[in-house]
N, C-alpha and C. Protein backbone atom coordinates (compact mmCIF):
# COMPACT_ATOMS: atom_id res chain seq x y z
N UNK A 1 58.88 -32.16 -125.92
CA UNK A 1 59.87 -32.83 -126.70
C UNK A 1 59.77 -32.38 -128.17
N UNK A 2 59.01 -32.43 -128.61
CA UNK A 2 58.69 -31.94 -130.01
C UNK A 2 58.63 -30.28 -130.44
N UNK A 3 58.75 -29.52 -129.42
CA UNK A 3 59.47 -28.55 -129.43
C UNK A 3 60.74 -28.05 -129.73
N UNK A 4 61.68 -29.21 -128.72
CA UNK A 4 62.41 -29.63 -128.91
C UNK A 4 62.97 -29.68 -130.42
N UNK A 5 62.75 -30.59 -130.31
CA UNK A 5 63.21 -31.19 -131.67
C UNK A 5 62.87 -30.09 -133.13
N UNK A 6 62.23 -28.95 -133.13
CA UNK A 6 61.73 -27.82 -133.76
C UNK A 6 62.61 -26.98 -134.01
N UNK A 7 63.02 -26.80 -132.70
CA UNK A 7 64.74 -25.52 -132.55
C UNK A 7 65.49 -26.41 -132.84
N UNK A 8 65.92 -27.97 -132.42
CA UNK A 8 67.32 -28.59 -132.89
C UNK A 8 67.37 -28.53 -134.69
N UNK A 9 66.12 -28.59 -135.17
CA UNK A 9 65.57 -28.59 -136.70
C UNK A 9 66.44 -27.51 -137.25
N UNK A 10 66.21 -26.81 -136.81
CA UNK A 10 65.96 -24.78 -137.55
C UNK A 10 67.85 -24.31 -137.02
N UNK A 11 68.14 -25.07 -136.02
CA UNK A 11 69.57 -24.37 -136.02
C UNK A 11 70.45 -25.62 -136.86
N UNK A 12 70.27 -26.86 -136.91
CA UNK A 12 70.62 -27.57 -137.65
C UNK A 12 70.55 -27.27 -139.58
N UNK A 13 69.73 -26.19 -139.84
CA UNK A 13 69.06 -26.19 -141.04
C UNK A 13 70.03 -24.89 -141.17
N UNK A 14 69.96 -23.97 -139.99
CA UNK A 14 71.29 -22.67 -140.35
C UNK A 14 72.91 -23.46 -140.42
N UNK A 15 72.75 -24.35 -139.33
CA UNK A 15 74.72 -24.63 -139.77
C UNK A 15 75.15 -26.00 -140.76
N UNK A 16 73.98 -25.50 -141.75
CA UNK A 16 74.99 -26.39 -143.22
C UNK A 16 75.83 -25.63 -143.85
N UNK A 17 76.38 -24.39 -143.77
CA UNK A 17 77.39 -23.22 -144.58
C UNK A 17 78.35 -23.26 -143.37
N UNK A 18 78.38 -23.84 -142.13
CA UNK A 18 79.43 -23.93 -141.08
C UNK A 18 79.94 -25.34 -140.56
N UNK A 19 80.91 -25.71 -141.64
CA UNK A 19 80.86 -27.29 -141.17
C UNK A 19 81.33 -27.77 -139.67
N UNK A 20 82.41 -26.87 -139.21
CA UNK A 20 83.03 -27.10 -137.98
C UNK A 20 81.55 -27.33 -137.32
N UNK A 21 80.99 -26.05 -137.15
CA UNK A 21 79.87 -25.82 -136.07
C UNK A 21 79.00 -27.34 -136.55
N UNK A 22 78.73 -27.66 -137.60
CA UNK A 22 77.63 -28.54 -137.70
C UNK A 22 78.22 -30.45 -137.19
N UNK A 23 79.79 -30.00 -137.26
CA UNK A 23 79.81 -31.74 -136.64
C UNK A 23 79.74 -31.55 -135.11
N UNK A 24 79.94 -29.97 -134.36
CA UNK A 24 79.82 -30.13 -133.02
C UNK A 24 78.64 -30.23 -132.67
N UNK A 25 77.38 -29.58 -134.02
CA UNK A 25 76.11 -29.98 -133.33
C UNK A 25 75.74 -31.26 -133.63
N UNK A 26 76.07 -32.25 -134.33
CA UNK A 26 75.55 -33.46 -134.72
C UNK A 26 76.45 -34.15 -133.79
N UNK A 27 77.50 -34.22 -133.29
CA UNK A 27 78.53 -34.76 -132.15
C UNK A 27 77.15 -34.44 -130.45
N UNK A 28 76.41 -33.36 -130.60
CA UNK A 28 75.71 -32.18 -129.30
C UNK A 28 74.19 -33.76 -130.21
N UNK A 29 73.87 -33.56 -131.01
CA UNK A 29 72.55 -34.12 -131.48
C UNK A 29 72.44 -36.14 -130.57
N UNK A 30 73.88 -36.62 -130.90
CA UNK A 30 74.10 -37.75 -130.37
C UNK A 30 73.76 -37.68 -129.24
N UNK A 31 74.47 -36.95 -128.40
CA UNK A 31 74.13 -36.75 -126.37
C UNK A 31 72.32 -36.94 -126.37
N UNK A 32 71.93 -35.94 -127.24
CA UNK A 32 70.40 -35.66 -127.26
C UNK A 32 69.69 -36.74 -127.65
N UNK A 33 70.23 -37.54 -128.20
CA UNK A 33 68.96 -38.87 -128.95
C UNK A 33 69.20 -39.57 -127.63
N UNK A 34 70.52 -40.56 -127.03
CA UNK A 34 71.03 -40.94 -126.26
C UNK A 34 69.97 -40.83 -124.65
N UNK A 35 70.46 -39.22 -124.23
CA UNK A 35 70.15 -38.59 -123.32
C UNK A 35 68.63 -38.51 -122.75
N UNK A 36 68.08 -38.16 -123.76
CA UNK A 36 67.07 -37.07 -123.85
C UNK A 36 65.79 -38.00 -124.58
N UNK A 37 65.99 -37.98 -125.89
CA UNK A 37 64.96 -38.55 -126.95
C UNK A 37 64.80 -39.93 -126.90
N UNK A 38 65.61 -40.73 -126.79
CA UNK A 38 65.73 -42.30 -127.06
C UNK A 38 65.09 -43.14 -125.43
N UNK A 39 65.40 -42.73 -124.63
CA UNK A 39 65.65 -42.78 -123.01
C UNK A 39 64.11 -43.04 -122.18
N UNK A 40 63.79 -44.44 -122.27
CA UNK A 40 62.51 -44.65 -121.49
C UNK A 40 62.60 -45.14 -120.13
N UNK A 41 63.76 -44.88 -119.47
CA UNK A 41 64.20 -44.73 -117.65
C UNK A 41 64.09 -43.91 -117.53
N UNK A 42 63.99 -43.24 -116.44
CA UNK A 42 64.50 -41.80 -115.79
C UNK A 42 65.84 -42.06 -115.98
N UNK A 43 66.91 -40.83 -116.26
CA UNK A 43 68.61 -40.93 -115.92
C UNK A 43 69.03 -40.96 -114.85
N UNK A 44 69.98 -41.87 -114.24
CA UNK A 44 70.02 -42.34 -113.15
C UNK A 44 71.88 -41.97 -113.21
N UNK A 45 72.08 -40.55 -111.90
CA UNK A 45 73.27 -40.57 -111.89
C UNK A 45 73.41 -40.22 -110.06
N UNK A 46 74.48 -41.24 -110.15
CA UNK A 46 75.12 -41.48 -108.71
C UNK A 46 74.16 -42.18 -107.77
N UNK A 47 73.11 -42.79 -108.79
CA UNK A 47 72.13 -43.52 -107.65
C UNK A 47 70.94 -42.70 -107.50
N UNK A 48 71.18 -41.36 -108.18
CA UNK A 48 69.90 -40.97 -107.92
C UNK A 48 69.23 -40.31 -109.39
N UNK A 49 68.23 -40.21 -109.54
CA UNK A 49 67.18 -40.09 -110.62
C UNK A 49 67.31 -39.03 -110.87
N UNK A 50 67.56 -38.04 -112.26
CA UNK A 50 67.68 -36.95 -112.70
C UNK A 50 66.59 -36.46 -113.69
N UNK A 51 65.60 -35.52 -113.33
CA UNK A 51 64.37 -35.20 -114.25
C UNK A 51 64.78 -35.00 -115.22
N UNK A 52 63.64 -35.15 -116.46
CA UNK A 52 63.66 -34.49 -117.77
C UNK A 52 63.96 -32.97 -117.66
N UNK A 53 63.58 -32.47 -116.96
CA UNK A 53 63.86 -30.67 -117.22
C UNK A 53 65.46 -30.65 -116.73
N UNK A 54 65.93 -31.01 -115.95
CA UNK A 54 67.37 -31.03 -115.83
C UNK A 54 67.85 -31.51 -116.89
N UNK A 55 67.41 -32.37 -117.66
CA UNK A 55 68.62 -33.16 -118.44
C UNK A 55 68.65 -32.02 -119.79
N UNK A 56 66.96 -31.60 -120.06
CA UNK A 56 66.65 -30.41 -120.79
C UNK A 56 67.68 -29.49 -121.05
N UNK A 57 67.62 -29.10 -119.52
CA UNK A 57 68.63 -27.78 -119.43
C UNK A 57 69.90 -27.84 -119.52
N UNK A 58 70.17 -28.72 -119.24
CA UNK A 58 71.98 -29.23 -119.05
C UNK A 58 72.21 -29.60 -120.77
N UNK A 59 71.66 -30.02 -121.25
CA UNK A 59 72.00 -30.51 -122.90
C UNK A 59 71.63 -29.43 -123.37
N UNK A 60 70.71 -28.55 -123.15
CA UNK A 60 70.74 -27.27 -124.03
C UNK A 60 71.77 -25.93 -123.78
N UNK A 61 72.06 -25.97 -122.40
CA UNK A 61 73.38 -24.89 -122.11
C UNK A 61 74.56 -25.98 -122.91
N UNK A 62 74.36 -27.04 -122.80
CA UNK A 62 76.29 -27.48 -123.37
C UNK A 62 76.01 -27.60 -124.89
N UNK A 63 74.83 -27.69 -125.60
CA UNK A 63 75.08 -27.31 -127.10
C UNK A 63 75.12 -26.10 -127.10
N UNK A 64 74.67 -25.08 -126.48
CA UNK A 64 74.93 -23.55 -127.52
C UNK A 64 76.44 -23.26 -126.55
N UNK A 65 76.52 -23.64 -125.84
CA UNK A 65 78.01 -23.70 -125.00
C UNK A 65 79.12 -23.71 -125.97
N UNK A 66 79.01 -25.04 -126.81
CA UNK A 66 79.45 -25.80 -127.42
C UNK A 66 79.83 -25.21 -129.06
N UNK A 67 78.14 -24.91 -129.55
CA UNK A 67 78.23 -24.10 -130.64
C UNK A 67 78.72 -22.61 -130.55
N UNK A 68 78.59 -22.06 -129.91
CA UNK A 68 79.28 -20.82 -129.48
C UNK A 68 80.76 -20.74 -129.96
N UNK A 69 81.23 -21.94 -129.06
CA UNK A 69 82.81 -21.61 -129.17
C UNK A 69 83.73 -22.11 -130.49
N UNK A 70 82.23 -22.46 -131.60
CA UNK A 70 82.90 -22.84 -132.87
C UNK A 70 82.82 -21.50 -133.67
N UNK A 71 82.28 -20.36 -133.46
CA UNK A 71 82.42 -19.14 -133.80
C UNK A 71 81.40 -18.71 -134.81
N UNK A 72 80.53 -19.59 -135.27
CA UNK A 72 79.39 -19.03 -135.88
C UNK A 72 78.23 -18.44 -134.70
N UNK A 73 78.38 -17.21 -133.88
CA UNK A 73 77.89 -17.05 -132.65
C UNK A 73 76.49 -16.64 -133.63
N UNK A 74 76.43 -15.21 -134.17
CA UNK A 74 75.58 -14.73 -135.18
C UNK A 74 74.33 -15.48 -135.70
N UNK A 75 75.08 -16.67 -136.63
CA UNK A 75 73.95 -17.25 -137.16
C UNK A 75 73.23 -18.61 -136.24
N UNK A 76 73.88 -19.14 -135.12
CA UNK A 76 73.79 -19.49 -133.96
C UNK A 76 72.67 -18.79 -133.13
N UNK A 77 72.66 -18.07 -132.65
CA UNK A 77 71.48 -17.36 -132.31
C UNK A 77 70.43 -16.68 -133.11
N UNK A 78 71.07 -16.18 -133.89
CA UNK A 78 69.56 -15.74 -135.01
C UNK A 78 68.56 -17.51 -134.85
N UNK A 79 69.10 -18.25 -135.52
CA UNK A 79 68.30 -19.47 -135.16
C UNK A 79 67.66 -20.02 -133.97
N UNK A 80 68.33 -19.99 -132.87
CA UNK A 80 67.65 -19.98 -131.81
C UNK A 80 66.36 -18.94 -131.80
N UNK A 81 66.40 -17.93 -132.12
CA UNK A 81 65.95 -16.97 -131.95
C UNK A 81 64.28 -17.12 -133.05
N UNK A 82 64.90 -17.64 -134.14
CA UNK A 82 63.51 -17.95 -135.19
C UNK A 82 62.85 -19.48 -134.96
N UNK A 83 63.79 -20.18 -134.22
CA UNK A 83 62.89 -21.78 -133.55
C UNK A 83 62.06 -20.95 -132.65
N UNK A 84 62.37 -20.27 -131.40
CA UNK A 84 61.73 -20.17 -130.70
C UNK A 84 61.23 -19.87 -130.95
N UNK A 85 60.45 -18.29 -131.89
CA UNK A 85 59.41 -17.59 -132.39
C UNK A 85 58.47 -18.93 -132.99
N UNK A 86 59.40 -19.69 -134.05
CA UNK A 86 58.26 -20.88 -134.57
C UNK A 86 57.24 -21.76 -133.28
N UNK A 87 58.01 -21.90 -132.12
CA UNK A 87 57.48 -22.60 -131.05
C UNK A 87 56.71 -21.97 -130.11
N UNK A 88 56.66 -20.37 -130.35
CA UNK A 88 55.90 -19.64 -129.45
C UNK A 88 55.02 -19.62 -130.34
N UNK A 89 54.67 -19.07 -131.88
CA UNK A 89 53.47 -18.80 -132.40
C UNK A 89 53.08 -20.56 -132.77
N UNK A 90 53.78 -21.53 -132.59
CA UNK A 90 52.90 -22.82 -132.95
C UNK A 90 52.18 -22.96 -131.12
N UNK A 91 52.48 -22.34 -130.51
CA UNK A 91 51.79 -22.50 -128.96
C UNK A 91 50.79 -21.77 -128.59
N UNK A 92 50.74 -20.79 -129.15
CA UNK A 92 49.79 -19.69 -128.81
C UNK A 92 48.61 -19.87 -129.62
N UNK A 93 48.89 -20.31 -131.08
CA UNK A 93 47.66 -20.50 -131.92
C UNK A 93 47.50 -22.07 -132.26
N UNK A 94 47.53 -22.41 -131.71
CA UNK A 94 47.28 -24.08 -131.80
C UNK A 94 46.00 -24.49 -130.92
N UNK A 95 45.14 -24.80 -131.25
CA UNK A 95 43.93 -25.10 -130.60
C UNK A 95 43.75 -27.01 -130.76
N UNK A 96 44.74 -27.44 -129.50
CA UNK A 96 44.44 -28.98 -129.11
C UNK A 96 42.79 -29.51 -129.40
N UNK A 97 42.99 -30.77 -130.24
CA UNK A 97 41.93 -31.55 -130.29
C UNK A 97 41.49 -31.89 -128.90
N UNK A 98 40.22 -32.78 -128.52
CA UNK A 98 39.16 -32.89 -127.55
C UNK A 98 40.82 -33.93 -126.55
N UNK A 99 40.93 -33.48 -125.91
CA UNK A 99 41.85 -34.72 -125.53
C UNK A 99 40.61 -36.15 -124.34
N UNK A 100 41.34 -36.90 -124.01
CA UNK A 100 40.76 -37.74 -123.56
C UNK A 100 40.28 -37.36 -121.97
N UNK A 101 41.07 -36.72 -121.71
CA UNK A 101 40.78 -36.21 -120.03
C UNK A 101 39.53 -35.28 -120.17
N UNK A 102 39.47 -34.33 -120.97
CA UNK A 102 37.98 -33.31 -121.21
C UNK A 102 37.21 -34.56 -121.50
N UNK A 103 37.31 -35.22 -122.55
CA UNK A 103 35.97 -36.11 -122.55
C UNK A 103 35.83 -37.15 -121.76
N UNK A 104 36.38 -37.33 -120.86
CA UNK A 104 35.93 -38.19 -119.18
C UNK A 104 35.44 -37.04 -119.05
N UNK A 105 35.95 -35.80 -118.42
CA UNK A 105 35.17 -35.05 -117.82
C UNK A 105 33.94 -34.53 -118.17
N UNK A 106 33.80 -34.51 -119.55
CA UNK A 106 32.30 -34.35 -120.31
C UNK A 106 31.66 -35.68 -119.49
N UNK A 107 31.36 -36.78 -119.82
CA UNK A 107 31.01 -38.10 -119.73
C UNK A 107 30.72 -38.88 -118.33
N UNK A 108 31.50 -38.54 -117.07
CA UNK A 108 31.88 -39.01 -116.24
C UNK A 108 31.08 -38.38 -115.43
N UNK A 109 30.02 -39.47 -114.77
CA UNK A 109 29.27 -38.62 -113.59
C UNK A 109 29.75 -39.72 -112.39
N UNK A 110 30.33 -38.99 -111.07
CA UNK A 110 31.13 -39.64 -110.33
C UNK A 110 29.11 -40.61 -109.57
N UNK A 111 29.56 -41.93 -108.91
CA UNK A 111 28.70 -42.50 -108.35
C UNK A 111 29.07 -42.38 -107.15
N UNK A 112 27.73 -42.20 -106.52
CA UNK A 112 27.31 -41.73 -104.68
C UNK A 112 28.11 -43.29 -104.39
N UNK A 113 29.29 -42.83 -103.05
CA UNK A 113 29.58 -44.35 -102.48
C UNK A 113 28.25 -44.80 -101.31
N UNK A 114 28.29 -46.16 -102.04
CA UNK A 114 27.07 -47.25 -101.14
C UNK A 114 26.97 -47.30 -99.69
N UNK A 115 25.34 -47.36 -99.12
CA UNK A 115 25.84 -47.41 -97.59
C UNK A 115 26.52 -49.16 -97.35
N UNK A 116 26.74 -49.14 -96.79
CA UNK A 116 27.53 -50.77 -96.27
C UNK A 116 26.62 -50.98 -95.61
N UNK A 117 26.20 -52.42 -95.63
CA UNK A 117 25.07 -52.92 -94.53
C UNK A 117 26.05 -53.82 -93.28
């Protein structure tokens, strides 16, 4: 999610010189808080439960869908293009603190189950 929200940053930060494009992405940003960010159910359509990576993918093809056809294609993708680089080198060199699961597993010596009398 916070990836996420990294690229929506960085192409949001290119279309302030494109106003059309920037109310279709802030019109595209609403779906996303709504959808995506705000949303502590699973999305539930036609009765049945729709994953986060679907909803992912489906809100990210209909914003650049979307931004595309407002005609700043150019600076539209250059941005995509420098979020993602920001999100690949913040992934690759990022060295996660101790999380809690390593330190059970440091800590945690499983106990022999008891005979039953």
């Amino acid at each position: 999610m916070n990836y996420a929200i990294v690229v929506l940053a960085v192409v949001f930060l290119s279309l302030l010189w494109h106003p059309v494009s920037l109310i279709v992405f802030l019109a595209c940003m609403v779906a996303w808080l709504f959808l995506y960010f705000l949303r502590d159910e699973p999305l539930a359509l036609c009765g049945r439960a729709v994953g986060e990576g679907a909803v992912l993918a489906v809100l990210s093809v209909l914003t650049l869908v979307l931004l595309l056809l407002t005609g700043a294609t150019v600076n539209i993708l250059t941005s995509l293009l420098v979020g993602v680089v920001i999100v690949l080198l913040h992934a690759v060199f990022h060295r996660p603190a101790d999380s809690i699961d390593e330190e059970a597993g440091r800590y945690y010596t499983p106990v022999p189950p008891q005979p039953s009398y």
